[in-house]
C-alpha atoms as a PDB file:
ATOM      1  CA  UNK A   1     -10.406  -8.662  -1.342  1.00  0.00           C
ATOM      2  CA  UNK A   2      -7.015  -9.410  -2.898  1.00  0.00           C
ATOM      3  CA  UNK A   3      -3.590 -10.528  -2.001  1.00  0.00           C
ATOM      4  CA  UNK A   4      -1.214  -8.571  -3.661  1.00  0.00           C
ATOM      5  CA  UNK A   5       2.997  -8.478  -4.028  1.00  0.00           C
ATOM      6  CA  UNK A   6       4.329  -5.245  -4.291  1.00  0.00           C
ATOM      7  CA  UNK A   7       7.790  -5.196  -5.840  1.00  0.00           C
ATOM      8  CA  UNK A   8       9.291  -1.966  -6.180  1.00  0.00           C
ATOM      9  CA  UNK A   9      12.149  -1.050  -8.499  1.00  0.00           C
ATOM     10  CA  UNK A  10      14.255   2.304  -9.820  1.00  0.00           C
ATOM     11  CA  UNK A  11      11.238   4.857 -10.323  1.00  0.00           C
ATOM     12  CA  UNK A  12       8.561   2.013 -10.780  1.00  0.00           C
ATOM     13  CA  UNK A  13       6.481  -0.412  -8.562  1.00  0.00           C
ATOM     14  CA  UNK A  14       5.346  -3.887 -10.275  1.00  0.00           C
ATOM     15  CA  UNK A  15       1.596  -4.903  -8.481  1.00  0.00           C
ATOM     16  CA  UNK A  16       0.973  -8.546  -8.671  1.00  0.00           C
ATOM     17  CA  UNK A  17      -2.765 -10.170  -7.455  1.00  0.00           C
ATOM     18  CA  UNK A  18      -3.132 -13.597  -6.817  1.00  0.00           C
ATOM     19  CA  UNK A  19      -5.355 -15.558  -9.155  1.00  0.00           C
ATOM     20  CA  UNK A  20      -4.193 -12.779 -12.395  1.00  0.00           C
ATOM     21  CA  UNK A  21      -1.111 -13.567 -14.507  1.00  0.00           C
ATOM     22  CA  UNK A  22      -0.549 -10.036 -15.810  1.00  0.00           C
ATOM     23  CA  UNK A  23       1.408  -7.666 -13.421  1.00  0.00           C
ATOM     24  CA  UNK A  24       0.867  -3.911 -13.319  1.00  0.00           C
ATOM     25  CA  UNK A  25       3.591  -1.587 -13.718  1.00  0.00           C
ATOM     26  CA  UNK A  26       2.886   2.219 -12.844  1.00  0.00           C
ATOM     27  CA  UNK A  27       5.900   4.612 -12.448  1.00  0.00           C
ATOM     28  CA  UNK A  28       6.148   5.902  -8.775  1.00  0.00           C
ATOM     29  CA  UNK A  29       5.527   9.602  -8.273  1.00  0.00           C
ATOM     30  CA  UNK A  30       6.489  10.141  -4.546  1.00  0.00           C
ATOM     31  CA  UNK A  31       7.782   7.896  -1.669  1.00  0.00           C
ATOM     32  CA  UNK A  32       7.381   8.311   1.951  1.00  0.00           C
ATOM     33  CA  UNK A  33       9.736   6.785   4.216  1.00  0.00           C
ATOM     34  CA  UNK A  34      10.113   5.687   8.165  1.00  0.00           C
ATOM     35  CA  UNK A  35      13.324   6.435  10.245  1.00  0.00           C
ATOM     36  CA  UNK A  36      14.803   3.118   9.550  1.00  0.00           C
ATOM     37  CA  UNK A  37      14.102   3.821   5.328  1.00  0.00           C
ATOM     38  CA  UNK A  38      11.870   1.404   4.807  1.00  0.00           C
ATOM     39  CA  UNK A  39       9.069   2.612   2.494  1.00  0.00           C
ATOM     40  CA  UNK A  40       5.846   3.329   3.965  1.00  0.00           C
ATOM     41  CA  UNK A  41       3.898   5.339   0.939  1.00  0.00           C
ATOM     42  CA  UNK A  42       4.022   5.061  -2.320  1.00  0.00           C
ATOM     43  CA  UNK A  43       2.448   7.538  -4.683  1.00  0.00           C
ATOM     44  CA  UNK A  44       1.627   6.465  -7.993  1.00  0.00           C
ATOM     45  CA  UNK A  45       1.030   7.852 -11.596  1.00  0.00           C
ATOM     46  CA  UNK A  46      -2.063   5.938 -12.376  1.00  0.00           C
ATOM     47  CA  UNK A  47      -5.148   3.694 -10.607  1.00  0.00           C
ATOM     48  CA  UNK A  48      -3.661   0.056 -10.182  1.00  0.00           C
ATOM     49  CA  UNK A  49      -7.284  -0.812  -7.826  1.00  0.00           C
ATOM     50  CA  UNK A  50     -10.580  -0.490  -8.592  1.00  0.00           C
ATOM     51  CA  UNK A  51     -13.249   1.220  -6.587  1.00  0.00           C
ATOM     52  CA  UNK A  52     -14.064  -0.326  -3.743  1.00  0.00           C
ATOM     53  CA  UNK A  53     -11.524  -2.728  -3.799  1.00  0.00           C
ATOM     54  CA  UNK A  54      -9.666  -3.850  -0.928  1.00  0.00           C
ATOM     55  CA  UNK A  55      -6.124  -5.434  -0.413  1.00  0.00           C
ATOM     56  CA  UNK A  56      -4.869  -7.687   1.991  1.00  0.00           C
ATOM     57  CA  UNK A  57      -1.746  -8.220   3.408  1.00  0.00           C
ATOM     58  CA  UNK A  58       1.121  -5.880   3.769  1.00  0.00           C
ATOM     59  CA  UNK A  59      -0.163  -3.373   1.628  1.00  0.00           C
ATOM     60  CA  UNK A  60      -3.035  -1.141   1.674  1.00  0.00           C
ATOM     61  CA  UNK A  61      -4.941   1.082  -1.302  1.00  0.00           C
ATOM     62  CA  UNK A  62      -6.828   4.147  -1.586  1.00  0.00           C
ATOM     63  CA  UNK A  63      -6.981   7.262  -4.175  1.00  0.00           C
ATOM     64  CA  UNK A  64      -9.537   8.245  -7.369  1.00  0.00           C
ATOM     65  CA  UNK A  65      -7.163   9.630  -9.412  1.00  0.00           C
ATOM     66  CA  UNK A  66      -4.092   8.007  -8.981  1.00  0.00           C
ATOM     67  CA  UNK A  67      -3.294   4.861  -6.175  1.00  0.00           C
ATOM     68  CA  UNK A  68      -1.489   5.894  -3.246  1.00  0.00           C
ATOM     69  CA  UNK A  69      -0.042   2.300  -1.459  1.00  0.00           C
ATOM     70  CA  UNK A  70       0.702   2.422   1.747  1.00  0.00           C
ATOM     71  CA  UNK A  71       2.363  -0.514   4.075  1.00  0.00           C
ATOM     72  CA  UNK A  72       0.222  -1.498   6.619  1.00  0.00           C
ATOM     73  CA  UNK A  73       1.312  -1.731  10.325  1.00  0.00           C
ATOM     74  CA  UNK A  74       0.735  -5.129  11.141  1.00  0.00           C
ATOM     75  CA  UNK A  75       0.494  -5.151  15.103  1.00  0.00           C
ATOM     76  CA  UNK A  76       1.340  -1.528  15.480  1.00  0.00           C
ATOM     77  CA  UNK A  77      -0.925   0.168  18.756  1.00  0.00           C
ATOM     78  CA  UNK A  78      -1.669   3.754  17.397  1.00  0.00           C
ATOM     79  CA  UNK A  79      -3.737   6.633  19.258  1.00  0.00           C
ATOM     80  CA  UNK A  80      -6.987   5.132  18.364  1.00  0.00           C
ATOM     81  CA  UNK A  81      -6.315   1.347  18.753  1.00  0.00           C
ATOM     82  CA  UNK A  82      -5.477   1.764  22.569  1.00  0.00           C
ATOM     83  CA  UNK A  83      -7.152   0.227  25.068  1.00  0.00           C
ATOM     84  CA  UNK A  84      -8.961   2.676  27.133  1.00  0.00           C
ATOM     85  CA  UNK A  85      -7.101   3.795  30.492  1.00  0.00           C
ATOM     86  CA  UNK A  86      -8.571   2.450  33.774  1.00  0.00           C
ATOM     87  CA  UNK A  87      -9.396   5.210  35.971  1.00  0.00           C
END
């Protein structure tokens, strides 16, 4: 696991893990957005994780040919985190 900063610009997203000093730049290929605008997916031109590798924090990973980032929902209840109903 790694913390990561995810700082995104005009077209590009800069990806920054603790503990590394280099930053990863990949251009940004597609954006998903909630009601409010605040970016929820980011699609991007190239792997910035490695397999297997998980990220903590705000932001989540996944993809095998390019990363697709996606803002996590801290404290959000969805359909599957709900309690069940008492009868």
């Amino acid at each position: 696991m790694s913390d990561i900063e995810v700082v995104i610009g005009d077209g590009s997203v800069t990806i920054r893990r603790s503990g590394r000093s280099a930053p990863i730049v990949a251009q940004v290929l597609g954006v998903d957005r909630n009601p409010d605008g605040e970016v929820t997916r980011l699609w991007l031109d190239r792997l910035v994780h490695r397999p297997g590798e998980a990220w903590t924090g705000a932001w989540s990973v996944h993809g095998a040919v390019s990363s697709i980032i996606e803002r996590s929902r801290v404290g959000a209840v969805g359909a599957l985190d709900r309690p069940p109903e008492s009868p």
